[in-house]
C-alpha atoms as a PDB file:
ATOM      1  CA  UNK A   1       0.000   0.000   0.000  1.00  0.00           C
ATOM      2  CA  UNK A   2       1.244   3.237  -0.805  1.00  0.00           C
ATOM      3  CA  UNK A   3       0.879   5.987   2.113  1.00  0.00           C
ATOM      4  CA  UNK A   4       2.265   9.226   2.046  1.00  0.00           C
ATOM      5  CA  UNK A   5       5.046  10.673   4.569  1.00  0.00           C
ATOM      6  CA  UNK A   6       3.453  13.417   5.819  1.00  0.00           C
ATOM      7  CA  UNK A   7       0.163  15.334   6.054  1.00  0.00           C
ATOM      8  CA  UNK A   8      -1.648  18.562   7.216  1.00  0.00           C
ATOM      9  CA  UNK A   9      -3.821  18.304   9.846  1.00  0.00           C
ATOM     10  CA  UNK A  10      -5.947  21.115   9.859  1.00  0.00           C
ATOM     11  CA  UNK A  11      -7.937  21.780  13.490  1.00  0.00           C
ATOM     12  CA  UNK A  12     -10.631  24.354  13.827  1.00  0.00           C
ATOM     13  CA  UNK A  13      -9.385  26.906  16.599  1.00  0.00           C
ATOM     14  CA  UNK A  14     -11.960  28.440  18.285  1.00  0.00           C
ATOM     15  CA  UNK A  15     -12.091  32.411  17.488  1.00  0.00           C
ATOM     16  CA  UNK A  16      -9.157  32.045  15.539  1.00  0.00           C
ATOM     17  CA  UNK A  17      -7.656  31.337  12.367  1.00  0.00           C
ATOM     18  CA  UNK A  18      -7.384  27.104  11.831  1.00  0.00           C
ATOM     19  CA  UNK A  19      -4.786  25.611  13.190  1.00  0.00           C
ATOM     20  CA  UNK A  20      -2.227  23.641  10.692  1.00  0.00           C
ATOM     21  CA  UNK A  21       0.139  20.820  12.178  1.00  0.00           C
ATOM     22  CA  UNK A  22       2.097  19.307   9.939  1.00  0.00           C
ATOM     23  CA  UNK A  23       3.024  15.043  10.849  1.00  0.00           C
ATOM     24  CA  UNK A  24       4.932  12.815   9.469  1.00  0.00           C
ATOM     25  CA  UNK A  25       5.192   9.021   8.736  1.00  0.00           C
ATOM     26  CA  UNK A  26       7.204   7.014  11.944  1.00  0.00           C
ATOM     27  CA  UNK A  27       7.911   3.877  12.011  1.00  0.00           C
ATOM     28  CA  UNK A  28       5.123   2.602  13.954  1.00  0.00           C
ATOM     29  CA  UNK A  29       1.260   1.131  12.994  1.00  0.00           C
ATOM     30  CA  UNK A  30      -1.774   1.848  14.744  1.00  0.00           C
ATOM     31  CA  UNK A  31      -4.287  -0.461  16.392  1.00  0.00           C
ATOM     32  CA  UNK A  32      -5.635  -0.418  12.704  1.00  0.00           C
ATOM     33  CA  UNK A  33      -2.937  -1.388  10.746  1.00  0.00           C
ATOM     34  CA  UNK A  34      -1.860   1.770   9.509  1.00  0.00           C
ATOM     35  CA  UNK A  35       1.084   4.027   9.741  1.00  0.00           C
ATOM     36  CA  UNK A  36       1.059   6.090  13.273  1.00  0.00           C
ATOM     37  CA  UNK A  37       2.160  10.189  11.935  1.00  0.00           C
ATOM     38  CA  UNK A  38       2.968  12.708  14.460  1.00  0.00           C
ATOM     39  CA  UNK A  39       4.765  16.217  14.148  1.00  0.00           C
ATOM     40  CA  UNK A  40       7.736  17.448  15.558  1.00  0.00           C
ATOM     41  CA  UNK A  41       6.889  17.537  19.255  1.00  0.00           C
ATOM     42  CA  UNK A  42       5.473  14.142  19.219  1.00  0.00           C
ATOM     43  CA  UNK A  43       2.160  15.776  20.654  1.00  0.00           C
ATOM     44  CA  UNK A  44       0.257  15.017  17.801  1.00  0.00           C
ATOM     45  CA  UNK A  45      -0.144  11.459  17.172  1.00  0.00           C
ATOM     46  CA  UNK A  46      -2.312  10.159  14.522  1.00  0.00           C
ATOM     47  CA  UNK A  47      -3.327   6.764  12.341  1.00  0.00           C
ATOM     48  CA  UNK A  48      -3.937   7.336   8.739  1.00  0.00           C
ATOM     49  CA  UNK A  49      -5.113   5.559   6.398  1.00  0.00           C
ATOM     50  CA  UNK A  50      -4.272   5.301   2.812  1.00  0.00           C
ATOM     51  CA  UNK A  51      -7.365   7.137   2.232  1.00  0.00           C
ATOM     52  CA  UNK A  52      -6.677   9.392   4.082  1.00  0.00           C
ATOM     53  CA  UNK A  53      -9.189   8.594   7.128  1.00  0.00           C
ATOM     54  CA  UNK A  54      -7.640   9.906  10.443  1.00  0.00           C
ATOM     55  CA  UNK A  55      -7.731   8.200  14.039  1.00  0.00           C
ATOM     56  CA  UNK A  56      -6.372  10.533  16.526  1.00  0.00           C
ATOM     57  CA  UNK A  57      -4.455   8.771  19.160  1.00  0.00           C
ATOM     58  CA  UNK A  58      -3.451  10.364  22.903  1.00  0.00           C
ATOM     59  CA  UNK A  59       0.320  10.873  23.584  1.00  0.00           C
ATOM     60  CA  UNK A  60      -0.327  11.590  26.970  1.00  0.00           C
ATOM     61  CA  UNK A  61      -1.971  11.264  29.972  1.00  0.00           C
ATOM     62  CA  UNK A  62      -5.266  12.704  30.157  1.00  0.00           C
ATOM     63  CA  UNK A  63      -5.392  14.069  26.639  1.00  0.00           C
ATOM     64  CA  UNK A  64      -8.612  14.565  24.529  1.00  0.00           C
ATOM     65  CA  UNK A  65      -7.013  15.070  20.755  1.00  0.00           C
ATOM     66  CA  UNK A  66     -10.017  16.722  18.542  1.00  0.00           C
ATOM     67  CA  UNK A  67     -10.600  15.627  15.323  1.00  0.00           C
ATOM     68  CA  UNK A  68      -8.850  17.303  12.082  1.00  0.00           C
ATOM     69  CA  UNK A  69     -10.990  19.384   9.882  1.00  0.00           C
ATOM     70  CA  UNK A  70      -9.344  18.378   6.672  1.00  0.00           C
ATOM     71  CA  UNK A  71      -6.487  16.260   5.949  1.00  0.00           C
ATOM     72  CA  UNK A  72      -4.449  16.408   3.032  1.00  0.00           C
ATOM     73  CA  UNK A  73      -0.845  14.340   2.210  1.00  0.00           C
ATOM     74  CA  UNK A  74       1.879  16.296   1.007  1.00  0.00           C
ATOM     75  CA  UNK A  75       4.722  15.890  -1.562  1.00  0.00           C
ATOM     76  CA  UNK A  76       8.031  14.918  -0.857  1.00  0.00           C
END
């Protein structure tokens, strides 16, 4: 399967402009099979699908990760 190495995740921010976080591919799969992406911090943890459908998975302790508003893979 081909999946990309790295997305926008785009998260609606609340009387603000969106919020863009940019993840990329580790090395990792999710409970689904599917590469595990996260950005620089390692915060941001998510499984994606090669169709792009997004699981958002905790990295912490007590931590509620919203859903993206749009996803879209980026080129290399």
């Amino acid at each position: 399967m081909e999946y990309a190495e790295s997305y926008e995740l785009v998260f609606q921010a609340s009387g603000m402009e969106d919020d863009a976080v940019i993840v990329r591919r580790t090395e990792r799969a999710g409970a689904g099979g599917h590469p595990v992406y996260e950005d620089d911090t390692g915060i941001v943890r998510a499984e994606i699908s090669e169709r792009g459908e997004v699981r958002m998975l905790a990295s912490g302790g007590h931590q509620a990760p919203g859903m993206p508003v749009s996803v879209r893979p980026l080129e290399p």
